[in-house]
Protein backbone atom coordinates (compact mmCIF):
# COMPACT_ATOMS: atom_id res chain seq x y z
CA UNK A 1 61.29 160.50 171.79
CA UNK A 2 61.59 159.68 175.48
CA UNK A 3 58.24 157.84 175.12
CA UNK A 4 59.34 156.21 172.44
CA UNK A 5 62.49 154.73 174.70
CA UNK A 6 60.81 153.88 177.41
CA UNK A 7 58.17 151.94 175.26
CA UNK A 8 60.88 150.21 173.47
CA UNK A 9 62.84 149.68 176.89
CA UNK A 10 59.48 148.14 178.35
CA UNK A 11 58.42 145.72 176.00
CA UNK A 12 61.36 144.40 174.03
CA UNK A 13 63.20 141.87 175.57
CA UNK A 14 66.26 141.52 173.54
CA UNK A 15 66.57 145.13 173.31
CA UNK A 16 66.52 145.23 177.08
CA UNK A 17 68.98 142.53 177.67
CA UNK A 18 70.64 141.01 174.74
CA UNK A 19 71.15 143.42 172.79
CA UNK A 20 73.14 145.34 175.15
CA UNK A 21 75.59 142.79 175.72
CA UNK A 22 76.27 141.87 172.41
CA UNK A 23 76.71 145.54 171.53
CA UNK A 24 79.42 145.90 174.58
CA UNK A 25 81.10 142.39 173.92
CA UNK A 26 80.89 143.04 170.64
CA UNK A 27 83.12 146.36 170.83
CA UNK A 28 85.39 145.92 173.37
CA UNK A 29 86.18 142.53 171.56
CA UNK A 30 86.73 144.70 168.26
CA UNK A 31 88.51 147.47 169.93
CA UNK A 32 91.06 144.82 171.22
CA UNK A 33 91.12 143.44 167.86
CA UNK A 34 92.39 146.95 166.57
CA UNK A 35 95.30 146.77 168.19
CA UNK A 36 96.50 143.34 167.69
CA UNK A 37 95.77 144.12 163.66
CA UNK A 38 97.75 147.36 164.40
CA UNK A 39 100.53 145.08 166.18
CA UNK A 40 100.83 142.01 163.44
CA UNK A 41 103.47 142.72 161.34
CA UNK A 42 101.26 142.17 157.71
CA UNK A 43 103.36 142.94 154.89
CA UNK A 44 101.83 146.80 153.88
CA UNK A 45 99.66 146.96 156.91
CA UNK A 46 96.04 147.45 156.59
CA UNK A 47 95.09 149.81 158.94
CA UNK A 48 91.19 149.76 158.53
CA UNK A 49 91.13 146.50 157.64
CA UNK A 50 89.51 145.00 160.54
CA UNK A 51 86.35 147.76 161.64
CA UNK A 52 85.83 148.62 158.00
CA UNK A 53 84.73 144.45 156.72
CA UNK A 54 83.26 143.77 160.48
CA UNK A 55 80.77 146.94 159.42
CA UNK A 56 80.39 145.71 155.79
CA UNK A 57 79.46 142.15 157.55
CA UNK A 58 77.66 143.61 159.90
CA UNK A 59 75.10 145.40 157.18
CA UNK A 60 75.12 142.05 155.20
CA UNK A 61 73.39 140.66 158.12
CA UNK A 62 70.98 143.96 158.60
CA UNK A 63 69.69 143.34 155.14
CA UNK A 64 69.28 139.73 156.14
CA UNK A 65 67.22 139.89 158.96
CA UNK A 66 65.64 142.34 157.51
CA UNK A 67 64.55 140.67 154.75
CA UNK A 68 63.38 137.88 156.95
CA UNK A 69 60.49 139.82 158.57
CA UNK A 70 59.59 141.75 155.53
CA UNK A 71 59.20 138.71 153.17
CA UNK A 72 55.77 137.44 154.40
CA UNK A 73 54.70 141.29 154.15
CA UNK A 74 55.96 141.10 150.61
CA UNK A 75 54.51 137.85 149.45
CA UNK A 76 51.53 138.99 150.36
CA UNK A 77 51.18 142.79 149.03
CA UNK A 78 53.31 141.54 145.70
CA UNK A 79 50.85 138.76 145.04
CA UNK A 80 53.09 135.27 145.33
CA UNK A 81 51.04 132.35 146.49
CA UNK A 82 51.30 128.58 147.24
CA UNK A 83 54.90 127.41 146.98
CA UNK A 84 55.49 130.36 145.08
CA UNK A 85 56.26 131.62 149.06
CA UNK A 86 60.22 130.74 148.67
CA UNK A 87 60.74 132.14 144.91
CA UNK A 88 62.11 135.53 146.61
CA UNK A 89 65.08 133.57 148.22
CA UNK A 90 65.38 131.67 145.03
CA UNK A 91 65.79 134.51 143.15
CA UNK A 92 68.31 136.15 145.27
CA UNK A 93 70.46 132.73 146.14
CA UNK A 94 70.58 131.80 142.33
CA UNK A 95 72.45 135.56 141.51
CA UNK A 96 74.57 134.59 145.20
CA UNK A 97 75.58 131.55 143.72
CA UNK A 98 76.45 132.22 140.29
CA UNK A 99 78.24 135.95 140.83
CA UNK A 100 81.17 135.02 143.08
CA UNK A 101 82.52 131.99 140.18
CA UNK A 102 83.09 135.19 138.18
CA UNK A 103 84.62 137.66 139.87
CA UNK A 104 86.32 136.17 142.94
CA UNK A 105 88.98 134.19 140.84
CA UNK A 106 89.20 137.64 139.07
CA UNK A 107 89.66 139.40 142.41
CA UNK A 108 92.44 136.51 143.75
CA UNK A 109 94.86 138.32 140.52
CA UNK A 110 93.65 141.94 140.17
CA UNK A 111 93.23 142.53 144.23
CA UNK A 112 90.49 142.10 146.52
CA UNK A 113 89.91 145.76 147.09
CA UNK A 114 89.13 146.77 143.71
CA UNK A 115 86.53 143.96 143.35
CA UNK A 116 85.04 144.46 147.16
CA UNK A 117 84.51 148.01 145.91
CA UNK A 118 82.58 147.36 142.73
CA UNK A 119 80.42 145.37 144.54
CA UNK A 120 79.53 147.53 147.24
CA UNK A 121 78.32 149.63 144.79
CA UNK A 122 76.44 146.40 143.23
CA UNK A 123 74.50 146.30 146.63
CA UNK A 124 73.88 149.89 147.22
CA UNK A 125 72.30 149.72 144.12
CA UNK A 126 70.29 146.83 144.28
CA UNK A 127 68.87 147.98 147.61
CA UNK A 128 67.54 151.29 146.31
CA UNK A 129 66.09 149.25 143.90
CA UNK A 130 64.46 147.09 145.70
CA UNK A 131 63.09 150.47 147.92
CA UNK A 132 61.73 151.97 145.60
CA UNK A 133 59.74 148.78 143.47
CA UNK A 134 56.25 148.46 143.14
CA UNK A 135 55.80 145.14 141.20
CA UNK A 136 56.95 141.39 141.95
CA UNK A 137 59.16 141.29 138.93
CA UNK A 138 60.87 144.83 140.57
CA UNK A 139 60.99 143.14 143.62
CA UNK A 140 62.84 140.04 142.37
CA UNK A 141 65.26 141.75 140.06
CA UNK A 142 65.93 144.30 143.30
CA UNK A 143 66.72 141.17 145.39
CA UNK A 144 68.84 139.52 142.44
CA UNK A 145 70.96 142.62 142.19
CA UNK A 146 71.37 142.56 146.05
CA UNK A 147 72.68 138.46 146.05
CA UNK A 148 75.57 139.49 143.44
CA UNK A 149 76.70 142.49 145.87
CA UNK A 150 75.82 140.17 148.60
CA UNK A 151 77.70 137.57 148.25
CA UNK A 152 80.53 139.17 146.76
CA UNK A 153 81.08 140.97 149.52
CA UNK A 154 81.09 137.91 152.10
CA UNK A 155 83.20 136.16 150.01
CA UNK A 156 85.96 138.55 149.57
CA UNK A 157 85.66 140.07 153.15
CA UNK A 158 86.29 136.62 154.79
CA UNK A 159 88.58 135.71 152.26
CA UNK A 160 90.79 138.39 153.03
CA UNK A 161 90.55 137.79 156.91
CA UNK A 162 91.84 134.03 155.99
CA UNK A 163 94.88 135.46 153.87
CA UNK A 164 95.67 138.13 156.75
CA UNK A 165 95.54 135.54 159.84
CA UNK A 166 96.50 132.74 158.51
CA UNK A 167 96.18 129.86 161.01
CA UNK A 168 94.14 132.00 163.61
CA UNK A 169 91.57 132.77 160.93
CA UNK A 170 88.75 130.97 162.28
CA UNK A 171 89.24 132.45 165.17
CA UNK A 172 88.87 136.32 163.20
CA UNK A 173 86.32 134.69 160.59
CA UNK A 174 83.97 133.80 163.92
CA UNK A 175 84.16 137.41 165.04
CA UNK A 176 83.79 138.98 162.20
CA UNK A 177 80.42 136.69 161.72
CA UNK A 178 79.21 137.81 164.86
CA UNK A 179 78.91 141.00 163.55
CA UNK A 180 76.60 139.16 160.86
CA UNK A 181 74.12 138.13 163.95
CA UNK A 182 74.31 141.74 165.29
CA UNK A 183 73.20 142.93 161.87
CA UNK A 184 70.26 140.45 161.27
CA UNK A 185 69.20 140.46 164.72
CA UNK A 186 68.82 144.41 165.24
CA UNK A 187 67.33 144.87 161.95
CA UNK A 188 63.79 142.94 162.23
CA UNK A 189 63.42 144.30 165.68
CA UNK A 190 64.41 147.90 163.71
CA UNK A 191 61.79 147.21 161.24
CA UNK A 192 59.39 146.23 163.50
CA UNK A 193 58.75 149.31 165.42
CA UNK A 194 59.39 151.82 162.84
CA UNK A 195 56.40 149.67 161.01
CA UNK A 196 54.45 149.45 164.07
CA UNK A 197 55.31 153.35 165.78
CA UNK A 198 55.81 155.37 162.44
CA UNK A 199 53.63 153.02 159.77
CA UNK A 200 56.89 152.78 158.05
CA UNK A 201 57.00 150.08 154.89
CA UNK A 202 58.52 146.67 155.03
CA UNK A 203 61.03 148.35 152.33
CA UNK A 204 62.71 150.80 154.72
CA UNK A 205 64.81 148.13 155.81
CA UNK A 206 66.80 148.38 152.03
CA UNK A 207 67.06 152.26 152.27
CA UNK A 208 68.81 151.73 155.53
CA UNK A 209 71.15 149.28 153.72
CA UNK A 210 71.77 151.49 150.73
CA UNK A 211 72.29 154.83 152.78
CA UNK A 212 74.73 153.08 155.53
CA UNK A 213 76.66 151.06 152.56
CA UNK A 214 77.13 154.15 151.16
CA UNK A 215 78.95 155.48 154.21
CA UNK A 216 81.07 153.09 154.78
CA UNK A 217 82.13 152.63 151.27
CA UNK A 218 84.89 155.68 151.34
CA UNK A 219 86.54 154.23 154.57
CA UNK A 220 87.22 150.95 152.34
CA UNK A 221 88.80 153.29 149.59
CA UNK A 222 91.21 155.28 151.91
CA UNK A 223 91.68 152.18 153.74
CA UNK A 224 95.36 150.29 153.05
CA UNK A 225 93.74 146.24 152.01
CA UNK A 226 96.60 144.79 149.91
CA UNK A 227 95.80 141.75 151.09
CA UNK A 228 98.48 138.71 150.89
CA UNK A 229 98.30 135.25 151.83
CA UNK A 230 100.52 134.98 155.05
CA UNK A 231 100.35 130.86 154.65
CA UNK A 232 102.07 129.86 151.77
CA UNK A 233 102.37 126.31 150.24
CA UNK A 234 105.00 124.90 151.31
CA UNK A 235 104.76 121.49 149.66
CA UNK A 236 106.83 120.37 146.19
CA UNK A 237 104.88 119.76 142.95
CA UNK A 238 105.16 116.49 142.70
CA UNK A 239 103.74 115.71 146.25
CA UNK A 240 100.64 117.96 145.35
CA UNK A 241 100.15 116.13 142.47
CA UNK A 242 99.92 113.03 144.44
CA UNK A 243 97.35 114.75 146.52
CA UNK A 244 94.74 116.58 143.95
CA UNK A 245 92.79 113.47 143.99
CA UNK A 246 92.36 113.61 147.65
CA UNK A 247 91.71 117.65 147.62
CA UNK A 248 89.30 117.59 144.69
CA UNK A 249 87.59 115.06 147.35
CA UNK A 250 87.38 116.60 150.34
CA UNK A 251 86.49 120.29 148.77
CA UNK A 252 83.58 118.64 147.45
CA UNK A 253 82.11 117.53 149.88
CA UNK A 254 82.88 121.05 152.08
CA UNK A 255 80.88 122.48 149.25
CA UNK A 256 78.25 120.23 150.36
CA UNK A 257 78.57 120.55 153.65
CA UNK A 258 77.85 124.26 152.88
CA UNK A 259 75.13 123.63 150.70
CA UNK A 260 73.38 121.99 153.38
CA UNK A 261 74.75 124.23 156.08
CA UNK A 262 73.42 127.17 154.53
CA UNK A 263 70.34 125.75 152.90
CA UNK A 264 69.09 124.30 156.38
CA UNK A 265 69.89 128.16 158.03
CA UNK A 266 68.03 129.90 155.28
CA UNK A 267 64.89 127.56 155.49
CA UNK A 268 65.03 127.94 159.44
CA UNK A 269 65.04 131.76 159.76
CA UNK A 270 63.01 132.30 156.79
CA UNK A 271 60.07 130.53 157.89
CA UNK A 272 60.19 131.48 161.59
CA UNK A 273 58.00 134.36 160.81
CA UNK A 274 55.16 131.78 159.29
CA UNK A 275 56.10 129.69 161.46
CA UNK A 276 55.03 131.81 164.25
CA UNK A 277 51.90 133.34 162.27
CA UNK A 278 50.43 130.59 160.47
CA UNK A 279 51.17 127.40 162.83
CA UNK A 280 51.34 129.02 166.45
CA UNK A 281 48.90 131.89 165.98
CA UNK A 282 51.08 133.99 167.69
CA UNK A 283 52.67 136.54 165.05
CA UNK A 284 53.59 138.88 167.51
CA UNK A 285 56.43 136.82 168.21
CA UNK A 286 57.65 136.23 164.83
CA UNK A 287 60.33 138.84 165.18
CA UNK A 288 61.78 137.95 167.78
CA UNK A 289 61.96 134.11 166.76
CA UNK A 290 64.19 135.55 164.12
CA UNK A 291 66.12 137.90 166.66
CA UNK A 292 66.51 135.16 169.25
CA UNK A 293 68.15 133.14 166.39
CA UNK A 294 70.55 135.36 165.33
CA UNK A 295 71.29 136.47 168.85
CA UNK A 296 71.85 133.31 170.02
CA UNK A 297 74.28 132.13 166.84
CA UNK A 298 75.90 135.98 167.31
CA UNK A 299 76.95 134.78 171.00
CA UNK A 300 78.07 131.72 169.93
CA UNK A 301 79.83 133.23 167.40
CA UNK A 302 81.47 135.46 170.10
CA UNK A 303 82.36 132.78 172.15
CA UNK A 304 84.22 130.48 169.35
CA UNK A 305 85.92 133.46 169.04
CA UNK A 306 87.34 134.05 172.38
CA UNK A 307 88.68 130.28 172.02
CA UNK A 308 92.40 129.83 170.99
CA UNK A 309 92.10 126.89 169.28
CA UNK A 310 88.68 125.57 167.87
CA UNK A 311 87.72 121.69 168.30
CA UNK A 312 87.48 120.25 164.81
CA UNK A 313 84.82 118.09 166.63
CA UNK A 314 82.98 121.47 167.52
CA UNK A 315 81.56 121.51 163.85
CA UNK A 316 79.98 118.27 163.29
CA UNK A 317 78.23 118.11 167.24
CA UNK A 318 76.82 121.53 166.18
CA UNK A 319 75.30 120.09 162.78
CA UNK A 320 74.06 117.30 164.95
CA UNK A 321 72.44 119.73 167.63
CA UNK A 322 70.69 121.62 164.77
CA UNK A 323 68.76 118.57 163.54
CA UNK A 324 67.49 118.36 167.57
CA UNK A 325 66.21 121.68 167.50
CA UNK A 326 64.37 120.98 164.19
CA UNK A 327 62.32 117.94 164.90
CA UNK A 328 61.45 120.10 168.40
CA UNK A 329 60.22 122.69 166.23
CA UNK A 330 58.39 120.50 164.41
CA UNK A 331 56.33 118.36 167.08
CA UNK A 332 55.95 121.34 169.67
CA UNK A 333 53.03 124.11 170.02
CA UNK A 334 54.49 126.34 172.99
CA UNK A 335 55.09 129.34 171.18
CA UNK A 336 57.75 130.25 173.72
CA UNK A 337 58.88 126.73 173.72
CA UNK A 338 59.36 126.79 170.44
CA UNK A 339 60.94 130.29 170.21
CA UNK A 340 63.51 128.54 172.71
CA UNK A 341 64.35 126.57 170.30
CA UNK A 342 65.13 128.52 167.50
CA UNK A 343 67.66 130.28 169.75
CA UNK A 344 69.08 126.93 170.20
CA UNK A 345 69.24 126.28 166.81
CA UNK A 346 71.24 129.76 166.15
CA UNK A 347 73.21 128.91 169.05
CA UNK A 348 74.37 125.22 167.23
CA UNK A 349 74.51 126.98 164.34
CA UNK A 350 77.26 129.64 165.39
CA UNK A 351 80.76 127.44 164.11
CA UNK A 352 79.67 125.74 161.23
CA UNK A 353 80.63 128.27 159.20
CA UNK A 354 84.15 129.09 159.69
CA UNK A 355 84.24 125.43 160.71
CA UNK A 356 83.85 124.39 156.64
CA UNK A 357 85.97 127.27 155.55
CA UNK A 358 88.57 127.13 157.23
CA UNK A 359 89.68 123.27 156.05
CA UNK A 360 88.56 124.34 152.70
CA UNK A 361 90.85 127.05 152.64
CA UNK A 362 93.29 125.37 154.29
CA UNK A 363 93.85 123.32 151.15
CA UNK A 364 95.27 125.89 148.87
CA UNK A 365 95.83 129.32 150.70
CA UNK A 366 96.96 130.86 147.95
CA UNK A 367 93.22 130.66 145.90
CA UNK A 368 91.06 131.52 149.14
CA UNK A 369 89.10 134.19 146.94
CA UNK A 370 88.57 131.00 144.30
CA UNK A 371 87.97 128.37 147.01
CA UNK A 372 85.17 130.77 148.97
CA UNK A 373 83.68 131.42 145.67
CA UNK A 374 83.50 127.39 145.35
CA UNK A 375 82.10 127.30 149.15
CA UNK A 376 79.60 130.17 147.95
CA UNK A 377 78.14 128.36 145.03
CA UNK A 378 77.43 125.11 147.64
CA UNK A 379 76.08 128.36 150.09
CA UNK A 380 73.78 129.81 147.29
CA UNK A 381 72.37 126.42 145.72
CA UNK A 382 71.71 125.42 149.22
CA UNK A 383 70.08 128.77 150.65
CA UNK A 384 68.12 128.52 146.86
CA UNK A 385 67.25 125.32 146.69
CA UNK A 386 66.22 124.21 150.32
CA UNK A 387 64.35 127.15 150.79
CA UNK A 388 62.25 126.86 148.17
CA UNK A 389 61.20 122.49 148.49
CA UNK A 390 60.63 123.55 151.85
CA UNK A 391 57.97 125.61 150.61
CA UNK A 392 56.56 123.25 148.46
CA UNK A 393 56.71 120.57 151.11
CA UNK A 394 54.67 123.04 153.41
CA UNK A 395 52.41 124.11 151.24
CA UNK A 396 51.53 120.52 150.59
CA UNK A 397 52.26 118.57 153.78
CA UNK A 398 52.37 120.86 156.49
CA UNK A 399 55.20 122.82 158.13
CA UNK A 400 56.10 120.65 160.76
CA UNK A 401 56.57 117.75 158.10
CA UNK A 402 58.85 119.89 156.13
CA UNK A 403 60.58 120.49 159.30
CA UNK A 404 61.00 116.67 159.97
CA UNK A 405 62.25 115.83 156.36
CA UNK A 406 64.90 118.68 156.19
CA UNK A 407 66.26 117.56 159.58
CA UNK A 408 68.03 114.85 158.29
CA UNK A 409 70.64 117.01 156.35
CA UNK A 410 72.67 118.35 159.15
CA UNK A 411 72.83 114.79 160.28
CA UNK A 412 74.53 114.55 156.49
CA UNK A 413 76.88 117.03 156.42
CA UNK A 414 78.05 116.20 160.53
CA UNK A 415 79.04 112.73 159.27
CA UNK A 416 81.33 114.02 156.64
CA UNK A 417 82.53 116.92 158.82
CA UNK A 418 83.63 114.11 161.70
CA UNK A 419 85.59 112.19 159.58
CA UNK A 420 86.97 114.67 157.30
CA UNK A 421 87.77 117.87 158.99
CA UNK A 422 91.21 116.69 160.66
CA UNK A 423 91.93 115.01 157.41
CA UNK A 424 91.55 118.24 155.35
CA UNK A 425 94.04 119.59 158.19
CA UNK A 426 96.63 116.74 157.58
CA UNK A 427 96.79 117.17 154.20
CA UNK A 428 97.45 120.79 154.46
């Protein structure tokens, strides 16, 4: 074992320095956090309410990063070829999409915690049937199962953090998602040396989902999470009348702001393993293209929430900076060049999410588990849909083309975010 460790403390480099400071950031942030939760007078205080969805989040990113490295590995042992190369994330963003319109309106009248629960279970169960597969339809219905738990889960967990804080909650939302970066970029790096020291599978990385769900599930169920808006509307009928027009509007196009947010993510960190293998010849580095990304966003994530107050400017120059570090990847060959900039890219991409959800929200506190399940659908459709003509595009024009095209969409999506964003606040 003390081979094993020095090995590991030798040759990784995020393990040797990133790593470590995120994990010690990371937890003295979250012990602080503790106590302030403990502090806040919350009407039926939720004691656990904090650690417990920071580890759910946390294992929604393991399983993401996870999958990241293992879905080359699976395309090829399961048989999908051509375009056929984003059908996996298809699969699994269609069932994130659809699942949260169903249950998260439910969840906004029958609690939060009941729902959260039942779909824990929906992803503990999914996983362990993804594990233990053996066919491409197996694996797709696995990974379907997983994107109802999946997203689910997300939506509720930072829907409840935006009903507890109120005002501050992009503030929480952003450290809670870097617990999200700490998940997806530990797990590749995970699955990469028990693949390359023990000859594990690329599936081990769902039985390590399953098993640690599983743990953490019971803490949720002892746990006190009666959660309750602590931003009400304050404004008559009449004047929100005068104003649906102008909501219907702007959630719109947050939804589409998150459809491209998410889709442009999902293409980027999917396809830094090929990437990296078929364009750069340098495989090797594949993982940690996808660790430095989610390293990178986890910091930034950490930083945004240190800040008091957020820029609403912060969200669209991000979106812009993204589109920079897409054309780079596109035009250079430097692997390590290259690998720069997909830290870069997870860097800019660290506020964009709690920068569209928290204006979204903002416009009707009391249906945040309805309005993240609106956000989600954008998320899923995106994360399905870009993925997948980005595939296509590849598979017929090259990857750096594909690259070029998609890297107008952030440009999109900062446009509407720069104009819009302090107007969502106003009207709220």
């Amino acid at each position: 074992m003390s081979v094993l460790i020095g090995l590991i403390y030798e040759n990784t480099f995020f393990i040797r320095y990133i790593f470590p400071v995120n994990c010690i950031f990371i937890f003295i942030s979250l012990i602080k956090y503790v106590i302030i939760v403990r502090m806040i007078n919350i009407k039926q205080k939720p004691k656990l309410l904090l650690p417990v969805f920071c580890t759910i989040i946390f294992l929604l990113g393991f399983h993401i990063g996870g999958l990241q490295l293992a879905l080359l590995r699976a395309i090829y042992e399961l048989g999908f070829e051509g375009g056929m190369i984003g059908l996996p994330i298809t699969i699994q963003f269609i069932s994130l999409s659809l699942t949260p319109l169903l249950f998260c309106p439910i969840a906004d009248r029958v609690g939060k915690k009941r729902v959260l629960s039942i779909f824990m279970v929906v992803f503990i169960i999914g996983s362990f049937v993804t594990f233990m597969q053996g066919s491409a339809i197996q694996f797709l219905i696995g990974l379907f199962i997983i994107g109802a738990g999946f997203s689910v889960c997300e939506c509720l967990v930072t829907a409840s953090i935006s009903d507890v804080f109120g005002e501050k909650d992009e503030k929480y939302i952003n450290f809670s998602q870097s617990f999200f970066c700490l998940g997806a970029l530990v797990s590749p790096l995970i699955l990469q040396m028990l693949m390359d020291v023990f000859g594990a599978s690329w599936r081990t990385t769902f039985l390590i989902c399953a098993i640690a769900m599983t743990l953490v599930l019971p803490v949720l169920l002892i746990s006190h999470t009666n959660i309750v808006a602590t931003t009400q509307i304050s404004t008559s009928p009449n004047k929100l009348d005068k104003k649906k027009t102008t909501n219907r509007f702007l959630l719109i196009g947050f939804i589409l702001c998150m459809f491209i947010y998410v889709g442009i993510e999902s293409g980027i960190s999917y396809f830094a393993d090929a990437i990296f293998t078929l364009q750069l010849n340098a495989q090797a580095l594949g993982a940690y293209a996808i660790s430095a990304f989610w390293a990178a966003m986890g910091i930034g994530r950490f930083i945004f929430g240190k800040i008091k107050k957020i820029p609403r400017r912060a969200t669209p120059i991000s979106l812009f900076a993204v589109t920079l570090a897409m054309v780079g990847i596109a035009f250079f060959r430097q692997e390590f060049v290259v690998l720069g900039l997909f830290a870069f890219a997870g860097f800019a991409s660290s506020c964009v999410w709690s920068g569209i959800i928290s204006p979204a929200v903002a416009l009707n506190p009391e249906a945040s588990g309805s309005i993240m399940s609106y956000l989600n659908l954008g998320a899923g459709v995106g994360g399905a849909l870009i993925p997948f003509v980005m595939g296509y595009v590849m598979d017929s024009f090259g990857m750096s083309s594909s690259f070029l095209i998609f890297a107008i969409f952030p440009v999109i999506a900062g446009v509407f975010m720069w104009r819009n964003s302090e107007r969502a606040a106003a009207e709220h």
